[in-house]
PDB file of N, CA and C in Angstrom:
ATOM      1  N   UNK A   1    -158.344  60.677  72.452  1.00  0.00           N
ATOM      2  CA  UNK A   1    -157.905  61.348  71.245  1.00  0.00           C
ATOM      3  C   UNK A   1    -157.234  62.656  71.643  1.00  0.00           C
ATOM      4  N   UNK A   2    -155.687  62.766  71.300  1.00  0.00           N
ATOM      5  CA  UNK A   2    -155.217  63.932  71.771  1.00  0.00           C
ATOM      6  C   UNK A   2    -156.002  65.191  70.843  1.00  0.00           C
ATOM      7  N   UNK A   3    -155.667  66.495  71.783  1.00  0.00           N
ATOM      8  CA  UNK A   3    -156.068  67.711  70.663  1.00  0.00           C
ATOM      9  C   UNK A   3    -154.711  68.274  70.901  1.00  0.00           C
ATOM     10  N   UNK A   4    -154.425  69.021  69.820  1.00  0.00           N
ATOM     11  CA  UNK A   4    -153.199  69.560  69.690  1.00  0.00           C
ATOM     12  C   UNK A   4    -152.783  70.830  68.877  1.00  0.00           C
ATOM     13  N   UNK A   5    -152.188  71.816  69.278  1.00  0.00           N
ATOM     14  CA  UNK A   5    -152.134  73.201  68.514  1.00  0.00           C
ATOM     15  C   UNK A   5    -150.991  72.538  67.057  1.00  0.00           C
ATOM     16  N   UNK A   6    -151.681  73.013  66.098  1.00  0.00           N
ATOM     17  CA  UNK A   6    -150.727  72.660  64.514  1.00  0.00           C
ATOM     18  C   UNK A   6    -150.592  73.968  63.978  1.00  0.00           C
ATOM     19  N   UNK A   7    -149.135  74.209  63.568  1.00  0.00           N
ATOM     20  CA  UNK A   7    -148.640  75.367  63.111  1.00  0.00           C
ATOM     21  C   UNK A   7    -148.130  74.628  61.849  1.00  0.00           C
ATOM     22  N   UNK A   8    -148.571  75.213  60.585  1.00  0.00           N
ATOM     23  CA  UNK A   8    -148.662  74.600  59.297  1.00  0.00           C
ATOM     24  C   UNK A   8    -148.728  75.417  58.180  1.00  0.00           C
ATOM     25  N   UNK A   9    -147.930  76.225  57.775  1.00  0.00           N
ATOM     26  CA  UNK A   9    -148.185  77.442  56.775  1.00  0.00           C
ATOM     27  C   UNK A   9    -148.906  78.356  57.005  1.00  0.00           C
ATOM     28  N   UNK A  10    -148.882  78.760  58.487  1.00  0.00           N
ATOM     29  CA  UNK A  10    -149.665  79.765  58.699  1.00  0.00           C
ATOM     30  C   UNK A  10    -149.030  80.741  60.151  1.00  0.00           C
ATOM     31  N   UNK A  11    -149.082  81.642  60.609  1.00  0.00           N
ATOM     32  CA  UNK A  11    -148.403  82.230  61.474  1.00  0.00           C
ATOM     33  C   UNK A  11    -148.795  81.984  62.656  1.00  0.00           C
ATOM     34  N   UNK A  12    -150.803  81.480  62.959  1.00  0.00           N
ATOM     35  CA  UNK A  12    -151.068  81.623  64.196  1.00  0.00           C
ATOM     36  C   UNK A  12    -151.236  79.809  64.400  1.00  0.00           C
ATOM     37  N   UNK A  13    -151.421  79.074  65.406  1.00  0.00           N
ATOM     38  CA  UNK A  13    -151.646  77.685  65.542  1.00  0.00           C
ATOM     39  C   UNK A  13    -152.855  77.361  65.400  1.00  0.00           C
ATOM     40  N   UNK A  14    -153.279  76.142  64.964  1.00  0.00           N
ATOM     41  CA  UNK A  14    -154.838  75.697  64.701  1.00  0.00           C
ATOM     42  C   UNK A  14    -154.914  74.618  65.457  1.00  0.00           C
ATOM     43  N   UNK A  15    -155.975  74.452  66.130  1.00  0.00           N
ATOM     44  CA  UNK A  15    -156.647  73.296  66.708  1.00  0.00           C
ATOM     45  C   UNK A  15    -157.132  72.324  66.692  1.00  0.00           C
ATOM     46  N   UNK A  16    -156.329  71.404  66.169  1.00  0.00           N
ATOM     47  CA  UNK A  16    -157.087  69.959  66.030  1.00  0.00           C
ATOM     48  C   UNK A  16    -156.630  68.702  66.541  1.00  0.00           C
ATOM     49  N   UNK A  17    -157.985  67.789  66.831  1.00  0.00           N
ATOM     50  CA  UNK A  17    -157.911  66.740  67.598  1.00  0.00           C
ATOM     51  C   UNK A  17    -157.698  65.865  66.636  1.00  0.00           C
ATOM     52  N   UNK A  18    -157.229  64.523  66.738  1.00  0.00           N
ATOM     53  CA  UNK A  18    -156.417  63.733  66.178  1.00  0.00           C
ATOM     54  C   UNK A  18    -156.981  62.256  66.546  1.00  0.00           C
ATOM     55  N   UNK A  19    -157.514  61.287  65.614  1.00  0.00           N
ATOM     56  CA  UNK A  19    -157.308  59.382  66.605  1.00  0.00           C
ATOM     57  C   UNK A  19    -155.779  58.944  66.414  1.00  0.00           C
ATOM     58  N   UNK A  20    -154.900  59.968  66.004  1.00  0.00           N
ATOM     59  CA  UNK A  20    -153.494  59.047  65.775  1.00  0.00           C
ATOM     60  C   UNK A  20    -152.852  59.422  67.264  1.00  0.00           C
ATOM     61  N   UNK A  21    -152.084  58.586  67.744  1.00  0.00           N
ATOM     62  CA  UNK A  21    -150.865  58.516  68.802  1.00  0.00           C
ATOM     63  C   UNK A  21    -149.940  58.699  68.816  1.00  0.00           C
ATOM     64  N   UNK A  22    -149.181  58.544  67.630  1.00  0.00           N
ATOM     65  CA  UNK A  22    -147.886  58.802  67.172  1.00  0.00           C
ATOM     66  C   UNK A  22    -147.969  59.715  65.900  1.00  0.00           C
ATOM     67  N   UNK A  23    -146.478  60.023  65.985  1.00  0.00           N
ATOM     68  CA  UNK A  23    -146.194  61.168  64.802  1.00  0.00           C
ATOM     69  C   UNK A  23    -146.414  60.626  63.377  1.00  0.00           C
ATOM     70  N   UNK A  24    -145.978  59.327  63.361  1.00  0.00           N
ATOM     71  CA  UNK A  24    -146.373  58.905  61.753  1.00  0.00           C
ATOM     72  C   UNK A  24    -147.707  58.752  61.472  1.00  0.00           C
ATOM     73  N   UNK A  25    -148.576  58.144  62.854  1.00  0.00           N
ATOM     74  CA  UNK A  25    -149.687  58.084  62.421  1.00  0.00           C
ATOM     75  C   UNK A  25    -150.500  59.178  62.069  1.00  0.00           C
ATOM     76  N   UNK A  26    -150.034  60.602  62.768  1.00  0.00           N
ATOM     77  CA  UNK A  26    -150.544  61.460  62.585  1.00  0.00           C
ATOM     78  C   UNK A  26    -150.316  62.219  61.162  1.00  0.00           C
ATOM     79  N   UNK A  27    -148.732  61.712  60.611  1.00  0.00           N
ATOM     80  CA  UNK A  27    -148.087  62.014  59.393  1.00  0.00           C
ATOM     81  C   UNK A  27    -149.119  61.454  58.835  1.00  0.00           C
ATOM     82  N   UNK A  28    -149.861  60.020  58.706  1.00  0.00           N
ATOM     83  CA  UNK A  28    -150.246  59.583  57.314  1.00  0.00           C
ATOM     84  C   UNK A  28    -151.976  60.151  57.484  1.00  0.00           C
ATOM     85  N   UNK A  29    -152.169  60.302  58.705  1.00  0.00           N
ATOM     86  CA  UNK A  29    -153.905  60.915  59.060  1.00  0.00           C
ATOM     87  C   UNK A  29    -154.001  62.316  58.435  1.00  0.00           C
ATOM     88  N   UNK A  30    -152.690  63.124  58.600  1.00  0.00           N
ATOM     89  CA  UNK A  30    -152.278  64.311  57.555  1.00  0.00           C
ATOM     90  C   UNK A  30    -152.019  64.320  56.674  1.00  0.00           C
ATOM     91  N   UNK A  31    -152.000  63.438  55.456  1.00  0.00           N
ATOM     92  CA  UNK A  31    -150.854  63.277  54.562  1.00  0.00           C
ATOM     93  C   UNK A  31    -150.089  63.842  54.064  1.00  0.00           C
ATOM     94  N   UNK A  32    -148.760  64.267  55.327  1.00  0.00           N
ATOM     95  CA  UNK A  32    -147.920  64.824  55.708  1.00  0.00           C
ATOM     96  C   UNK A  32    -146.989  63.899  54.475  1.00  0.00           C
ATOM     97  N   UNK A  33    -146.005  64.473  53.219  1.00  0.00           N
ATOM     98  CA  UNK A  33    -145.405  63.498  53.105  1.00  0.00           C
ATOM     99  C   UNK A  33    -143.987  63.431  53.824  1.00  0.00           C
ATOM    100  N   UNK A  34    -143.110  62.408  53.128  1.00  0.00           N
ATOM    101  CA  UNK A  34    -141.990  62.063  53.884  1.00  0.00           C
ATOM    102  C   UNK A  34    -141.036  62.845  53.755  1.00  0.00           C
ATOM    103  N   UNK A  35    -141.260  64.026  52.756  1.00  0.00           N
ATOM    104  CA  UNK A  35    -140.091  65.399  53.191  1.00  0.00           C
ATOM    105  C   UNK A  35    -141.040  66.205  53.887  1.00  0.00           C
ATOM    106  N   UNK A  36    -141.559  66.050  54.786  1.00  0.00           N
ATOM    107  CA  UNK A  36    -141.797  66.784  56.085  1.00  0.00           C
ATOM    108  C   UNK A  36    -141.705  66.264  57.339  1.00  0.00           C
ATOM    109  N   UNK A  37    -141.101  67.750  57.532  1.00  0.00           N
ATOM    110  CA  UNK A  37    -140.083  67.787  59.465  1.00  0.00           C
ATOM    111  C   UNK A  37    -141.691  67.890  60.107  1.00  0.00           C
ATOM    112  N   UNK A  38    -141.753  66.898  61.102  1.00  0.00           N
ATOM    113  CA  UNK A  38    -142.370  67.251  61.669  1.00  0.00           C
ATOM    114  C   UNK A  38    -141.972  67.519  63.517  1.00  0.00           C
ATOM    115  N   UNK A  39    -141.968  68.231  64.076  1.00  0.00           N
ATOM    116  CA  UNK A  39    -141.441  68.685  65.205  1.00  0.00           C
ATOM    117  C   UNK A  39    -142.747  68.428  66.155  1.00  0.00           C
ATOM    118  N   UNK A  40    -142.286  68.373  67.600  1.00  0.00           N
ATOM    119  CA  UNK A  40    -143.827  68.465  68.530  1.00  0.00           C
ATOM    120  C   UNK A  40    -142.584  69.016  69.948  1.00  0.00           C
ATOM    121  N   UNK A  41    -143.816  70.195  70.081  1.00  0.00           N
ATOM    122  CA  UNK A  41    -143.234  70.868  71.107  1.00  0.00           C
ATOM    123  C   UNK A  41    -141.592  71.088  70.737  1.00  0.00           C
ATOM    124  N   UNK A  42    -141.264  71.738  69.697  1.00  0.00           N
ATOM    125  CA  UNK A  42    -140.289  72.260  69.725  1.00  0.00           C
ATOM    126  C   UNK A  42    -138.670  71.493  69.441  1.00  0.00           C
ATOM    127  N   UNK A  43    -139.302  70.178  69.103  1.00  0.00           N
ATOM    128  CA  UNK A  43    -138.338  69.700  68.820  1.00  0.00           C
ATOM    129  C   UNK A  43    -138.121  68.343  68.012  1.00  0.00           C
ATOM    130  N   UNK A  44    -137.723  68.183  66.617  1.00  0.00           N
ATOM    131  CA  UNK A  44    -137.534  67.326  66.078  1.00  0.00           C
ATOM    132  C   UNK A  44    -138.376  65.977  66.226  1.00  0.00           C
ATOM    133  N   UNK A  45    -139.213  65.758  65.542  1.00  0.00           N
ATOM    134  CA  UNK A  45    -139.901  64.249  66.491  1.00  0.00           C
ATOM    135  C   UNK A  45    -139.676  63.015  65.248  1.00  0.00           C
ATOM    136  N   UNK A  46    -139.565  61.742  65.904  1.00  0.00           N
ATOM    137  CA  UNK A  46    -139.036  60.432  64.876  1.00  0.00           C
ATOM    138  C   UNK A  46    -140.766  60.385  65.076  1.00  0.00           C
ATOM    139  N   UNK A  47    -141.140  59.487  64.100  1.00  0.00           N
ATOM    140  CA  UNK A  47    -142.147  58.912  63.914  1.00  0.00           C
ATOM    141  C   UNK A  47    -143.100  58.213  64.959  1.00  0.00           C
ATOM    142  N   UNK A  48    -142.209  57.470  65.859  1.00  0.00           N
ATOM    143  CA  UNK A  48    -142.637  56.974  66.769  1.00  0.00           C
ATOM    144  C   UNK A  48    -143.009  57.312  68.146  1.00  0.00           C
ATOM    145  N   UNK A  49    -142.400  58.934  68.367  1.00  0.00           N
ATOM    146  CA  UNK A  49    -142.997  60.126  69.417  1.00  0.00           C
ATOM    147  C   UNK A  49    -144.356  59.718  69.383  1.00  0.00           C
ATOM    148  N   UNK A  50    -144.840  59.456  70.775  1.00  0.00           N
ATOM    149  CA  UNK A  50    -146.328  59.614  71.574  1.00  0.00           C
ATOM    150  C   UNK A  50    -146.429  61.022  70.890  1.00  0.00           C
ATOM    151  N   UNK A  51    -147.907  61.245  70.522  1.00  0.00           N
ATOM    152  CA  UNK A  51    -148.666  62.253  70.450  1.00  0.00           C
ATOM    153  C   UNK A  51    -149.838  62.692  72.100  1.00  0.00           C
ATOM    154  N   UNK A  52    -149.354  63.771  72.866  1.00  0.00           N
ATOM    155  CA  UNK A  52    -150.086  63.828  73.689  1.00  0.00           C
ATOM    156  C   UNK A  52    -150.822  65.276  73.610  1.00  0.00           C
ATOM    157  N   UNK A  53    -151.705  65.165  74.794  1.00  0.00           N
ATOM    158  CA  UNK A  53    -152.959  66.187  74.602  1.00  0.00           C
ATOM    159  C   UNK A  53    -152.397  67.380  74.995  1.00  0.00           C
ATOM    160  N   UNK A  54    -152.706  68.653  74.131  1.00  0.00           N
ATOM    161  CA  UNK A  54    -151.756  69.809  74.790  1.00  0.00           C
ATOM    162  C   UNK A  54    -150.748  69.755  74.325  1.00  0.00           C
ATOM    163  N   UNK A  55    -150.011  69.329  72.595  1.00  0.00           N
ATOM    164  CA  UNK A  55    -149.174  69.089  72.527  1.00  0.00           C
ATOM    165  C   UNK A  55    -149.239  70.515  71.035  1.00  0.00           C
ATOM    166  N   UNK A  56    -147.720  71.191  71.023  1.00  0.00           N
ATOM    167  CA  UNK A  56    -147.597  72.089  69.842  1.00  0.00           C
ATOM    168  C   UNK A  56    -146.907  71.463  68.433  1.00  0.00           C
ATOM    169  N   UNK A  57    -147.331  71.219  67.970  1.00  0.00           N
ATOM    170  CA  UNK A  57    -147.439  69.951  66.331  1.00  0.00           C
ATOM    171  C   UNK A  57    -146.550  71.382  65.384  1.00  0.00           C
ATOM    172  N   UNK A  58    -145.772  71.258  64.503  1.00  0.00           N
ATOM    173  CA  UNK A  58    -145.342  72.020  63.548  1.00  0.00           C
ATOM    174  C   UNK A  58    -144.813  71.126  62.410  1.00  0.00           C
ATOM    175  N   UNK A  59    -145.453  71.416  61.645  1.00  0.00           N
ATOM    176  CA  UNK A  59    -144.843  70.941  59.618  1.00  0.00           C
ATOM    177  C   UNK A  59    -144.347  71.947  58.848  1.00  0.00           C
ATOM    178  N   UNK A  60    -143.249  70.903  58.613  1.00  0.00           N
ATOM    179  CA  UNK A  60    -142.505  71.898  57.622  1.00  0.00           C
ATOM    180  C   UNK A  60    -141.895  71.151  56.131  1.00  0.00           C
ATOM    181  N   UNK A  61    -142.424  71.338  55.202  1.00  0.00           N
ATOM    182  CA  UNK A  61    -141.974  70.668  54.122  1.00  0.00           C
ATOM    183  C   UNK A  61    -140.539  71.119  53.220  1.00  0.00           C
ATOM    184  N   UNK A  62    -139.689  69.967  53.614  1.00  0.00           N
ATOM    185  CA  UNK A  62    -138.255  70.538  52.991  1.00  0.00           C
ATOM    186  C   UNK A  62    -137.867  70.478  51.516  1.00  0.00           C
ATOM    187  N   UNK A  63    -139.190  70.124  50.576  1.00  0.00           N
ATOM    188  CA  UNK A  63    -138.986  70.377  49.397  1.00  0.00           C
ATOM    189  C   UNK A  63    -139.196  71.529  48.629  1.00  0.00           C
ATOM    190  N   UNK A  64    -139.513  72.490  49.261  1.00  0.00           N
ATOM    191  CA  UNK A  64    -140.082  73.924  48.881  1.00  0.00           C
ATOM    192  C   UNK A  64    -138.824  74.423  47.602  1.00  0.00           C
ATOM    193  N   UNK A  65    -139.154  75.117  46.662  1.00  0.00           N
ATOM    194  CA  UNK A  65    -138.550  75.481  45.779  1.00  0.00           C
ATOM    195  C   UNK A  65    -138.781  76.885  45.384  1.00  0.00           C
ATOM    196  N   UNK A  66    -138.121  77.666  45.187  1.00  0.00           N
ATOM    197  CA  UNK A  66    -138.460  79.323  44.718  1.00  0.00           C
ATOM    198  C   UNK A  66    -137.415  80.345  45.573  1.00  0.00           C
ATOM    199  N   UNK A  67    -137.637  81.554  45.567  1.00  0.00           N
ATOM    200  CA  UNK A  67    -137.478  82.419  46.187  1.00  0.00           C
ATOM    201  C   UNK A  67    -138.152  83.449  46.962  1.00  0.00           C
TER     202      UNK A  67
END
């Protein structure tokens, strides 16, 4: 089970371990929905990106509305 730093509406990263392997699985173990970017280590990840241990996870939801 990877553990992995998640930066998620918040400034500093949080720590959590995961049974998903991949990014979607980890999308639906989060229920991350499908307007969220999810990036690992810095860069854009498709769904099907390996999730590995030591890995920096970031969500970003592109439906946000306001100012």
């Amino acid at each position: 089970m990877p553990t992995f730093s998640l930066v998620n509406g918040s400034a500093e990263p949080e720590t959590h371990t995961t049974s998903a392997s991949t990014v979607g699985e980890l999308r639906s173990e989060m229920s991350f929905g499908e307007n969220t970017v999810i990036s690992v280590d810095g860069t854009k990840a498709a769904d099907s990106r390996q999730l590995l241990d030591g890995s920096i996870v970031s969500a970003v939801s592109t439906n946000k509305t306001g100012g």
